[in-house]
N, C-alpha and C. Protein backbone atom coordinates (compact mmCIF):
# COMPACT_ATOMS: atom_id res chain seq x y z
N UNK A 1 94.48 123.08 7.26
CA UNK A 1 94.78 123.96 8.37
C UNK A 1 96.05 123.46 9.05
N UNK A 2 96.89 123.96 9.32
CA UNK A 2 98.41 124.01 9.88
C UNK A 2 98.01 124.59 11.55
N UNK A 3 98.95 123.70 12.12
CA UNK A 3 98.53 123.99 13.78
C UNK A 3 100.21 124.10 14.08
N UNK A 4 100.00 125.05 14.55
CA UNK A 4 101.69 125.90 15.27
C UNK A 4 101.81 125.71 16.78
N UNK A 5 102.97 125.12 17.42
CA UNK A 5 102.60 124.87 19.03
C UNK A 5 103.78 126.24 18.99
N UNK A 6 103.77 126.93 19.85
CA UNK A 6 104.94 127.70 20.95
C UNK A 6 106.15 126.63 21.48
N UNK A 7 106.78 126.85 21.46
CA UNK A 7 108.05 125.54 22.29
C UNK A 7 107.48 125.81 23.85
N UNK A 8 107.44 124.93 24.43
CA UNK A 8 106.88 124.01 25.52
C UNK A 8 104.94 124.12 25.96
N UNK A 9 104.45 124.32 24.82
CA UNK A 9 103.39 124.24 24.68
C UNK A 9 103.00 122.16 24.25
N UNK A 10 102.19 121.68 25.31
CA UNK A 10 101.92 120.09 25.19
C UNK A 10 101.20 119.92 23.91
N UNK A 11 101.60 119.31 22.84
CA UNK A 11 100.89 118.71 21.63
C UNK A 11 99.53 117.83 21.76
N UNK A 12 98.55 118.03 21.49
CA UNK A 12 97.09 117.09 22.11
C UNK A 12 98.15 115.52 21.67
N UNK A 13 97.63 114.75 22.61
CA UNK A 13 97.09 113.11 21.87
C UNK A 13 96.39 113.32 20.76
N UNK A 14 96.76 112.20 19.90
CA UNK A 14 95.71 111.63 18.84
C UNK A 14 95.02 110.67 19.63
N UNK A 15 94.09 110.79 19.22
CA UNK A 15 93.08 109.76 19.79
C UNK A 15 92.64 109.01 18.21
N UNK A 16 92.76 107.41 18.19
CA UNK A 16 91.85 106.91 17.02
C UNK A 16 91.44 105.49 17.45
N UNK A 17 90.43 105.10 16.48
CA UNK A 17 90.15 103.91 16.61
C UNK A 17 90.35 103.32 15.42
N UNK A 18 91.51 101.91 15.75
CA UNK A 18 91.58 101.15 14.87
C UNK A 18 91.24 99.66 14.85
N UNK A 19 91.40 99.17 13.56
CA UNK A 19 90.73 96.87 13.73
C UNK A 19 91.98 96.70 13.80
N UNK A 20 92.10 95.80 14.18
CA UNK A 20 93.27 95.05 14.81
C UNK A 20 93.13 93.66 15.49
N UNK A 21 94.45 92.99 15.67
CA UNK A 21 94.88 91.80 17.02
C UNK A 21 95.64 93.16 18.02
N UNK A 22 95.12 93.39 19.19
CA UNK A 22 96.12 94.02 20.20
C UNK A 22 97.19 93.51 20.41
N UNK A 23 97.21 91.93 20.16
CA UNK A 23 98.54 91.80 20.85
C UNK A 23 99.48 91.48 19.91
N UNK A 24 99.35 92.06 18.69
CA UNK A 24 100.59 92.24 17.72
C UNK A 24 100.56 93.71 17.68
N UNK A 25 100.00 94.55 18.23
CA UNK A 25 100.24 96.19 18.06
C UNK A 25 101.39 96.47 18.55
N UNK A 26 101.40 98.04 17.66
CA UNK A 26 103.26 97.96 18.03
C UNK A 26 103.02 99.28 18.91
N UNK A 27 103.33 99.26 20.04
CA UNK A 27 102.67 100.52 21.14
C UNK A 27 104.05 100.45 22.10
N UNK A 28 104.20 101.50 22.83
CA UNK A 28 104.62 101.28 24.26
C UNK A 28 104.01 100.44 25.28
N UNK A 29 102.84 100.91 25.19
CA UNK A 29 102.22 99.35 25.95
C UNK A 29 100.62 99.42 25.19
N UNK A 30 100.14 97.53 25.63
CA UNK A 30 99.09 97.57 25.14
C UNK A 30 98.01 97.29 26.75
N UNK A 31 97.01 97.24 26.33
CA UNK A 31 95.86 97.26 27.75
C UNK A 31 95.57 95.42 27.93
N UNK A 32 95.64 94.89 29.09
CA UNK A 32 95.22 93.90 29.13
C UNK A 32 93.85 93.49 30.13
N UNK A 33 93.06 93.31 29.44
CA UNK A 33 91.05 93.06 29.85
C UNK A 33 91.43 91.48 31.29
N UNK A 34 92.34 91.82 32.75
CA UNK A 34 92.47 90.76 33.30
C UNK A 34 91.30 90.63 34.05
N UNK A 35 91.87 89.63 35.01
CA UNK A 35 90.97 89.44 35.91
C UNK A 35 91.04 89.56 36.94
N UNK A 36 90.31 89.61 38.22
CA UNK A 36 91.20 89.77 39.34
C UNK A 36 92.10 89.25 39.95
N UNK A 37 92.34 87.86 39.89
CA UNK A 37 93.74 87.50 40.55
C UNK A 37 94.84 87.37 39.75
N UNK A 38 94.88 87.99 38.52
CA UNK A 38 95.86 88.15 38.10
C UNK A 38 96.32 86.85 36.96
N UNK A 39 95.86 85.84 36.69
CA UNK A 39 96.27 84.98 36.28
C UNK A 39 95.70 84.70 35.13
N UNK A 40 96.06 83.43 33.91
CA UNK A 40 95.90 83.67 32.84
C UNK A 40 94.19 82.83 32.86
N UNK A 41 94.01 84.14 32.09
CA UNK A 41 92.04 83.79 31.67
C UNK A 41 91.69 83.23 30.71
N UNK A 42 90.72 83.78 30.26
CA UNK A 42 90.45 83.50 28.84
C UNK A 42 90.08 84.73 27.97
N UNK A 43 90.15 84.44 26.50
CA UNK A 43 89.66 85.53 25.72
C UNK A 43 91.11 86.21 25.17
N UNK A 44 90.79 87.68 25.65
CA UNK A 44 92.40 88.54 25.34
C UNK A 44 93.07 87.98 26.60
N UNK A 45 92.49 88.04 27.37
CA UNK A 45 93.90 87.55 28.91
C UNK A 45 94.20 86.42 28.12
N UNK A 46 94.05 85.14 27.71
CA UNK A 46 94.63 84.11 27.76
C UNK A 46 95.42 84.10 26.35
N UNK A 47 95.06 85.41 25.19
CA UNK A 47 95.84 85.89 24.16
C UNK A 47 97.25 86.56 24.11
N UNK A 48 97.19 87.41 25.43
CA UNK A 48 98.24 87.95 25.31
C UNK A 48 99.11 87.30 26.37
N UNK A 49 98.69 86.51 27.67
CA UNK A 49 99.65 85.59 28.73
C UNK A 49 100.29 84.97 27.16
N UNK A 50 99.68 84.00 26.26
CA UNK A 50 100.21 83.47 25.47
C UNK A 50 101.44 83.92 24.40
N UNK A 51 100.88 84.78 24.13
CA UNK A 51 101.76 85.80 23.34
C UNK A 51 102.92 86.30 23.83
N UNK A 52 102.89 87.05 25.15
CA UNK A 52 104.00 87.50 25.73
C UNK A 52 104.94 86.66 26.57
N UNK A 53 104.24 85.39 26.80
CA UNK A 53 104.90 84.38 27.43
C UNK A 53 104.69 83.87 28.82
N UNK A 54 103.98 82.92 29.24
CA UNK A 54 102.96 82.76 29.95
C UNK A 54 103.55 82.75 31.13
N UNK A 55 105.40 82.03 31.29
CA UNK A 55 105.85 81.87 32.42
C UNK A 55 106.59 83.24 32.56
N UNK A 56 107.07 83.97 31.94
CA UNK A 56 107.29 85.44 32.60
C UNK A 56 106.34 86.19 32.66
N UNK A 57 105.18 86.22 32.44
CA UNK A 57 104.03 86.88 32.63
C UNK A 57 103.20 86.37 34.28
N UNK A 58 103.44 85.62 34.31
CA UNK A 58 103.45 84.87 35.49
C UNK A 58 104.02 85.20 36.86
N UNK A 59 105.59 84.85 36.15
CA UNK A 59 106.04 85.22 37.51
C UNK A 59 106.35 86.59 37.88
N UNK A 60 106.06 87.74 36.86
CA UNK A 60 105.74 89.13 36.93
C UNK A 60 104.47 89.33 38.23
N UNK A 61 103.80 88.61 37.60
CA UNK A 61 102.18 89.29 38.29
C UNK A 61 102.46 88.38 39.94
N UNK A 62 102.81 87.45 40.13
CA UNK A 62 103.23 86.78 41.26
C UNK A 62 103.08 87.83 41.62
N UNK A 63 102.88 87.80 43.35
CA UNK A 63 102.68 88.33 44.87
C UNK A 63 102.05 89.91 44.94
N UNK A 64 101.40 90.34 43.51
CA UNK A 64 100.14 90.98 43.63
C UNK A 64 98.91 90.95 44.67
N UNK A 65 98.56 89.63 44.85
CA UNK A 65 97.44 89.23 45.30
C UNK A 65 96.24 89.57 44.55
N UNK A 66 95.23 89.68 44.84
CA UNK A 66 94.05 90.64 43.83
C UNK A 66 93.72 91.35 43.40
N UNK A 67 93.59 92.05 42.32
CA UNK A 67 93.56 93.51 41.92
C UNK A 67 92.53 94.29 41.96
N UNK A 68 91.72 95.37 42.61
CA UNK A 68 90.71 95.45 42.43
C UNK A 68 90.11 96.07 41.24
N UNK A 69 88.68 96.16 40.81
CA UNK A 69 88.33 96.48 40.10
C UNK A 69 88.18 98.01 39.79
N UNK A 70 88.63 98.52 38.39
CA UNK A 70 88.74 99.39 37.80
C UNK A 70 90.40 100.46 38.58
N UNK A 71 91.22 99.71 38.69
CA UNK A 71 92.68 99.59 39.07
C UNK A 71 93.52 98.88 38.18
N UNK A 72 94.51 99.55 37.47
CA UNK A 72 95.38 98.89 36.74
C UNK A 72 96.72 99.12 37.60
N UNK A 73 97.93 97.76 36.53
CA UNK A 73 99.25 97.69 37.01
C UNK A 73 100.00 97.62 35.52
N UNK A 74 101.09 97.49 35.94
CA UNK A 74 102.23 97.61 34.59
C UNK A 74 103.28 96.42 34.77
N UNK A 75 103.59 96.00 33.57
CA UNK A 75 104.23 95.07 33.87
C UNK A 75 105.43 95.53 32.13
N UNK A 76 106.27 94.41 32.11
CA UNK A 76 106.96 93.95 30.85
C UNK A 76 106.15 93.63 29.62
N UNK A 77 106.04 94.29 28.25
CA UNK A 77 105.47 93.25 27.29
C UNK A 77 106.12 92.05 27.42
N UNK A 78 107.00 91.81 27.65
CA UNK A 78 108.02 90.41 27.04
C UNK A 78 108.06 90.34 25.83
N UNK A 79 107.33 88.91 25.58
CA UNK A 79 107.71 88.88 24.19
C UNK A 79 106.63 89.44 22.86
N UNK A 80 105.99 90.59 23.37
CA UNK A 80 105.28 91.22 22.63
C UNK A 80 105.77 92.10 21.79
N UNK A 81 105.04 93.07 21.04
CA UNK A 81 105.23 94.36 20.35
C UNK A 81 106.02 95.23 20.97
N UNK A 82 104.70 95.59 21.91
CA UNK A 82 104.56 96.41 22.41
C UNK A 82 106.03 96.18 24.17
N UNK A 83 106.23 97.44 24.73
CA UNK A 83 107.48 97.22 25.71
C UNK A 83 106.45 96.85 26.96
N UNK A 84 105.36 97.28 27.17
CA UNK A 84 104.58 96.78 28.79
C UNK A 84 103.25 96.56 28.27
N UNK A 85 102.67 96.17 29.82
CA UNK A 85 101.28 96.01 29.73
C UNK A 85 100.45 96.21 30.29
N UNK A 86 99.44 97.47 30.68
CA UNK A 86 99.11 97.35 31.88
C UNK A 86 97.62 96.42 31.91
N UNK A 87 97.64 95.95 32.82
CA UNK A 87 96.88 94.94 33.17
C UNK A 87 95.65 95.96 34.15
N UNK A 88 93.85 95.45 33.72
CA UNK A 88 93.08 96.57 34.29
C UNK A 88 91.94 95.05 34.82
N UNK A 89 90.82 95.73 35.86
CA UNK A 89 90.19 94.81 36.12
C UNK A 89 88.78 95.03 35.58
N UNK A 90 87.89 94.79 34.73
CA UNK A 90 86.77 95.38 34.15
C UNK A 90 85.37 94.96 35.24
N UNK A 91 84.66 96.55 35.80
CA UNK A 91 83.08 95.46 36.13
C UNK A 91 82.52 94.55 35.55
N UNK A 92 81.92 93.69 35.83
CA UNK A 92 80.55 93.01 35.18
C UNK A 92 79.63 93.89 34.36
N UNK A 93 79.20 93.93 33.81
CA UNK A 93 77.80 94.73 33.16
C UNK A 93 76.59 94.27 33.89
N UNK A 94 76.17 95.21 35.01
CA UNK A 94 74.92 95.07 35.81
C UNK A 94 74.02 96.71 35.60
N UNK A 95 73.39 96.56 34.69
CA UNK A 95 72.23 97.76 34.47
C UNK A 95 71.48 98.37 35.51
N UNK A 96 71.35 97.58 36.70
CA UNK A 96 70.70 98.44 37.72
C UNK A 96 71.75 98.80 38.84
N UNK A 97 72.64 98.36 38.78
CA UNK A 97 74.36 99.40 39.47
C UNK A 97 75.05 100.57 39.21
N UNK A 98 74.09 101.48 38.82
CA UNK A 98 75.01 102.75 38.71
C UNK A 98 76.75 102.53 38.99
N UNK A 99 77.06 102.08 39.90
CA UNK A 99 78.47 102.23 40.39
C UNK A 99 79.49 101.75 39.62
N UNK A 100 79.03 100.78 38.67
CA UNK A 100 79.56 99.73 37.79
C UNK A 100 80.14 100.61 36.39
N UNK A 101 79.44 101.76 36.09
CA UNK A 101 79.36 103.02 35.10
C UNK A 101 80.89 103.76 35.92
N UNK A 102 81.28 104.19 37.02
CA UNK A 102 81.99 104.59 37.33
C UNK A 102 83.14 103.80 37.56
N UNK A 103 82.89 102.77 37.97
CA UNK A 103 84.05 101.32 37.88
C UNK A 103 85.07 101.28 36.15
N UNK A 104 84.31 101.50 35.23
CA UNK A 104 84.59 100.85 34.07
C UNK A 104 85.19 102.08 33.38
N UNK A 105 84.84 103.18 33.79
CA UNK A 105 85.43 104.72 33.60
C UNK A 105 86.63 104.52 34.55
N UNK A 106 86.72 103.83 35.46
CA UNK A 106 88.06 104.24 36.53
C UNK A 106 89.20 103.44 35.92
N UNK A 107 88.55 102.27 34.80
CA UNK A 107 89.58 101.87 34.60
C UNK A 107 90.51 102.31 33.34
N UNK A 108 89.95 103.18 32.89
CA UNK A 108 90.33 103.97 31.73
C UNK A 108 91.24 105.10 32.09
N UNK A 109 91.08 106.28 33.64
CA UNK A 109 91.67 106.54 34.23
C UNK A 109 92.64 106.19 34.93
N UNK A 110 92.79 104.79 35.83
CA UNK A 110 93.68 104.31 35.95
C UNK A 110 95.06 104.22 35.10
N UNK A 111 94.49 103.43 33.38
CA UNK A 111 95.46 103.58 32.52
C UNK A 111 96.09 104.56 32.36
N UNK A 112 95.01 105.35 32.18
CA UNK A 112 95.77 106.67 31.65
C UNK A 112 96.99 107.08 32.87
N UNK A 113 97.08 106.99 34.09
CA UNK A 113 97.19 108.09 35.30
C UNK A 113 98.57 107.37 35.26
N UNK A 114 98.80 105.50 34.47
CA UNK A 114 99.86 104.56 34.68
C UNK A 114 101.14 105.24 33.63
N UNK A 115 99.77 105.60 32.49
CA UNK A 115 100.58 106.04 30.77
C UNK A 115 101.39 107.30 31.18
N UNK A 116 101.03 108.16 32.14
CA UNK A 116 101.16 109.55 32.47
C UNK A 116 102.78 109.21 32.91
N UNK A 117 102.48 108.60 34.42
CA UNK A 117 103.25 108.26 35.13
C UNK A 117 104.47 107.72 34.30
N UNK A 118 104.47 106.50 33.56
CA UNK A 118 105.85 105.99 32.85
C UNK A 118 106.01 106.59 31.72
N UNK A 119 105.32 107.89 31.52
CA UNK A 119 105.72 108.83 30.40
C UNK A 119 105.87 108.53 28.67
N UNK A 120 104.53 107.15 28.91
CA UNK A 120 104.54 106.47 27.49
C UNK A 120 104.02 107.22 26.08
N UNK A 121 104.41 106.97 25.23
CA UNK A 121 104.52 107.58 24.18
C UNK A 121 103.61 107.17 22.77
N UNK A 122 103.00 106.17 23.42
CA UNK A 122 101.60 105.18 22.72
C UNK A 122 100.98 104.11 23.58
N UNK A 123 100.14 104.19 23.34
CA UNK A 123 99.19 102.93 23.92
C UNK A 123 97.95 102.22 22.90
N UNK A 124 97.97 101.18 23.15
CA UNK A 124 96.94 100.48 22.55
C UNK A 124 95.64 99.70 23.89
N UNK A 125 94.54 100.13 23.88
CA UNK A 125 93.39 99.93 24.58
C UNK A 125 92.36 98.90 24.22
N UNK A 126 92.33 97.62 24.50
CA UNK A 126 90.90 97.63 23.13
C UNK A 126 89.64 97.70 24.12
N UNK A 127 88.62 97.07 23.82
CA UNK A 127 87.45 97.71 23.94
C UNK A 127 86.72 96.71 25.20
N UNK A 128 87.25 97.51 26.48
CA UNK A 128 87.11 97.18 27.68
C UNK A 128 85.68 96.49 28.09
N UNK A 129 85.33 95.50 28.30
CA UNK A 129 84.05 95.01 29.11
C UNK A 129 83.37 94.24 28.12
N UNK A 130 83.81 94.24 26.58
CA UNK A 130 82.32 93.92 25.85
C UNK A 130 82.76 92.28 25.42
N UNK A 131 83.18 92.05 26.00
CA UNK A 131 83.40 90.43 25.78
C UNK A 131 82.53 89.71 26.91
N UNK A 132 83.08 89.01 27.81
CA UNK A 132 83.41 88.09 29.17
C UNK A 132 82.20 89.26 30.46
N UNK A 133 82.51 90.27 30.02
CA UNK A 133 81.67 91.01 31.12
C UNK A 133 80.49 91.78 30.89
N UNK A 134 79.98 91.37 28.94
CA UNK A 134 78.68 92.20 28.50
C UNK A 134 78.57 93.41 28.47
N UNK A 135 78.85 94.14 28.57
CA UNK A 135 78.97 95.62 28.01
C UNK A 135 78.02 96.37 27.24
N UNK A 136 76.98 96.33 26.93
CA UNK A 136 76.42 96.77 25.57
C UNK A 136 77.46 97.88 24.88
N UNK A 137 77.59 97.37 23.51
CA UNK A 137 79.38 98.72 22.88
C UNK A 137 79.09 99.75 22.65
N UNK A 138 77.65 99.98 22.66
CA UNK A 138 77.30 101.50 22.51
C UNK A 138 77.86 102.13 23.88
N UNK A 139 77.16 101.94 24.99
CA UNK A 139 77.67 102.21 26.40
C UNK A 139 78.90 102.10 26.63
N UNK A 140 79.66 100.88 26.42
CA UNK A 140 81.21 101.24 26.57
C UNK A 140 81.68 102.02 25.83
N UNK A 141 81.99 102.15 24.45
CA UNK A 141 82.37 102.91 23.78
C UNK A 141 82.12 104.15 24.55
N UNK A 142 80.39 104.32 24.75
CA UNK A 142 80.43 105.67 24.98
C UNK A 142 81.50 106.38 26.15
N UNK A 143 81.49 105.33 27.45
CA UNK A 143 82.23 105.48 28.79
C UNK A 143 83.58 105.64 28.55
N UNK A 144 83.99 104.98 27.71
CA UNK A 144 85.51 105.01 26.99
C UNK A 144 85.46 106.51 26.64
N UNK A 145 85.27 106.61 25.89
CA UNK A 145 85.64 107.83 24.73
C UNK A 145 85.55 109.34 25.82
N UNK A 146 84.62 109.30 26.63
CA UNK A 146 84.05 110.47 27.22
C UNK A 146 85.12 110.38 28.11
N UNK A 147 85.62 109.12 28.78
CA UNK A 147 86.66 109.50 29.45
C UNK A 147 87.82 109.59 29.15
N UNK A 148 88.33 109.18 28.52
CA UNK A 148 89.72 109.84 27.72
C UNK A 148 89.54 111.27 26.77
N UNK A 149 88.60 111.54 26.40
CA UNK A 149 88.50 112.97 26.05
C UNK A 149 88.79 113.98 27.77
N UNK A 150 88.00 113.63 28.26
CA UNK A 150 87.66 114.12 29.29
C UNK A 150 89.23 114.50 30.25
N UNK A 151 90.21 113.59 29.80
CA UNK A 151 91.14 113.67 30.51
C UNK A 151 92.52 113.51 29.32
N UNK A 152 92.48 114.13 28.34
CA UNK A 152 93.06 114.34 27.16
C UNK A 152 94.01 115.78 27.54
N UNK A 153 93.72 116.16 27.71
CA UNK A 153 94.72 117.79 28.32
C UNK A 153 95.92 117.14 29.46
N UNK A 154 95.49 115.92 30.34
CA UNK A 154 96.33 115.56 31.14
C UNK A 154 97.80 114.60 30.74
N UNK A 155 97.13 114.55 29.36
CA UNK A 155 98.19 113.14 29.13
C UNK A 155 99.46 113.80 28.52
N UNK A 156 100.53 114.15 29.12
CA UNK A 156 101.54 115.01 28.69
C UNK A 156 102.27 114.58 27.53
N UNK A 157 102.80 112.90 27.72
CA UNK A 157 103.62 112.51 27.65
C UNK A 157 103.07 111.95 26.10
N UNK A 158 101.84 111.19 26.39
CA UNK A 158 101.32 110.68 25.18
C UNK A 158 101.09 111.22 24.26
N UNK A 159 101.32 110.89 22.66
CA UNK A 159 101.60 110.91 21.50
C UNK A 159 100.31 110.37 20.59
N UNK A 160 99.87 109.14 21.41
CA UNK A 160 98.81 108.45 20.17
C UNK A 160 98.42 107.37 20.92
N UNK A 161 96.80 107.61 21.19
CA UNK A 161 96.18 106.41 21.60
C UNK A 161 95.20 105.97 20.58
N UNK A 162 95.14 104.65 20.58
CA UNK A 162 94.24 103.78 19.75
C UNK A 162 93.58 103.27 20.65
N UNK A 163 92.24 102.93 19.80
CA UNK A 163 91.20 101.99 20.59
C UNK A 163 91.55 100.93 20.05
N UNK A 164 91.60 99.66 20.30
CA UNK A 164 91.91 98.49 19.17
C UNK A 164 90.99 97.55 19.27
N UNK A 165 90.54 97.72 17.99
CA UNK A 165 88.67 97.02 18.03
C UNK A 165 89.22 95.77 17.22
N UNK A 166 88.48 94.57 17.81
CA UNK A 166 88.84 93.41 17.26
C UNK A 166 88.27 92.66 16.73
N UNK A 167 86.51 93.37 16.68
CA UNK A 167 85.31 92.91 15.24
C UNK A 167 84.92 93.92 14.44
N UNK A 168 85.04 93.75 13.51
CA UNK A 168 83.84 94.36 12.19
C UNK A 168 82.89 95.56 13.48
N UNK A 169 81.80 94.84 13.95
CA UNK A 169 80.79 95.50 14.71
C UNK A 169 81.69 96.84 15.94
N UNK A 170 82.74 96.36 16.36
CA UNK A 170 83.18 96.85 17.82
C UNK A 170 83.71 98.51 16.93
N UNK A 171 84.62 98.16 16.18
CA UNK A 171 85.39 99.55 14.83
C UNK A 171 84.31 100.57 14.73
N UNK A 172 83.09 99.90 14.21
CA UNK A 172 82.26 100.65 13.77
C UNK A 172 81.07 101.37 14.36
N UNK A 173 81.33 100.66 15.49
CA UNK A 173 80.47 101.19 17.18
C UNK A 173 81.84 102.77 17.48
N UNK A 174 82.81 102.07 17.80
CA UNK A 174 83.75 103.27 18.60
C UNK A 174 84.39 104.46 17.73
N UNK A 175 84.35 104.04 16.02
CA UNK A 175 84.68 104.81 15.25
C UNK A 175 83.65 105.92 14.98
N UNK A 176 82.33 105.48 15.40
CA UNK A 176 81.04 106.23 14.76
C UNK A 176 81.38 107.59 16.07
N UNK A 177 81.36 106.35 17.56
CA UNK A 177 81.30 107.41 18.92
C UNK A 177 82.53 108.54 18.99
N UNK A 178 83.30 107.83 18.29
CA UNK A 178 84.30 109.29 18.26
C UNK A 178 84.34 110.20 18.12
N UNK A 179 83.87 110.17 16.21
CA UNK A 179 83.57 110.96 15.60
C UNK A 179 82.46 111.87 15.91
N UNK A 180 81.73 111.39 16.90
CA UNK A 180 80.52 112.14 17.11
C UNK A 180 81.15 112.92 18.35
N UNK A 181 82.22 112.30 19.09
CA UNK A 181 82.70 113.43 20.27
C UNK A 181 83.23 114.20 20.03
N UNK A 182 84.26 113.82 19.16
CA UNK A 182 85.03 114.84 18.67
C UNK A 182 85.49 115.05 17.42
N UNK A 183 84.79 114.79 16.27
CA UNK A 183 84.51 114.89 15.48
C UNK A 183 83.87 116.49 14.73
């Protein structure tokens, strides 16, 4: 099937999920899983401070102060792939907090509202919460996916988002949920 746009008719995003290291993806920007004060963590934060270069990554995020949760910022890749990064703050995984479900969705919105804004042309995401903050990946995945579908008509600018799954298990959790959204 052949899909015909009108000239100034918006082309959807691709949406996919791929395995990967995020922080060798080659994107406009990739997503970074921080923390709140901004400084280098562990896990992917302390992968990609490393990667992109710990003392300009550094003195980038300087006089932020705290970020709150499910709020992202943008910065320089440096010496990455990818040209920026936006940096997001993930809830905890607490099962009897409803609010925490809307936290972890805001930060997916956030990105997106950043991607919109600097008119990026790819992004790489990986798979928000299920490390450091427990997640069950069925649930994230699911919160992920529903919200970037959900707000897929808005993204003008964007071209191609990836999920970037970084186990065997995570690919095959977000690849299954896709396909089942929009699939």
């Amino acid at each position: 099937m052949k899909f015909e746009y009108a000239k100034g008719d918006v082309m959807p995003v691709r949406i996919a999920v791929v395995r990967g290291d995020i922080t060798v993806f080659g994107a406009d920007a990739i997503v970074n899983s921080a923390n709140r004060s901004l400084h280098k963590g562990s896990g992917l934060c302390k992968a990609i401070y490393e990667k992109a270069g710990e003392a300009e990554l550094t003195t980038a995020l300087r006089g932020y102060g705290e970020l709150a949760v499910g709020t992202a910022i943008i910065t320089s890749g440096f010496k990455l792939k990818s040209k920026h990064i936006i940096h997001t703050v993930t809830p905890k995984y607490l099962p009897i907090k409803e609010k925490n479900l809307c936290l972890l969705a805001q930060c997916y919105v956030s990105i997106l509202n950043l991607a919109v804004h600097y008119k990026l042309k790819s992004i790489g995401i990986p798979c928000l919460g299920v490390g450091h903050h427990m997640w069950p990946l069925e649930l994230a995945a699911d919160i992920a996916l529903d919200t970037i579908l959900w707000n897929k008509d808005k993204l003008e600018s964007l071209e191609n988002l990836a999920i970037v799954c970084f186990t065997d298990e995570q690919y095959k959790v977000y690849s299954h949920c896709l396909w089942t959204k929009d699939g």
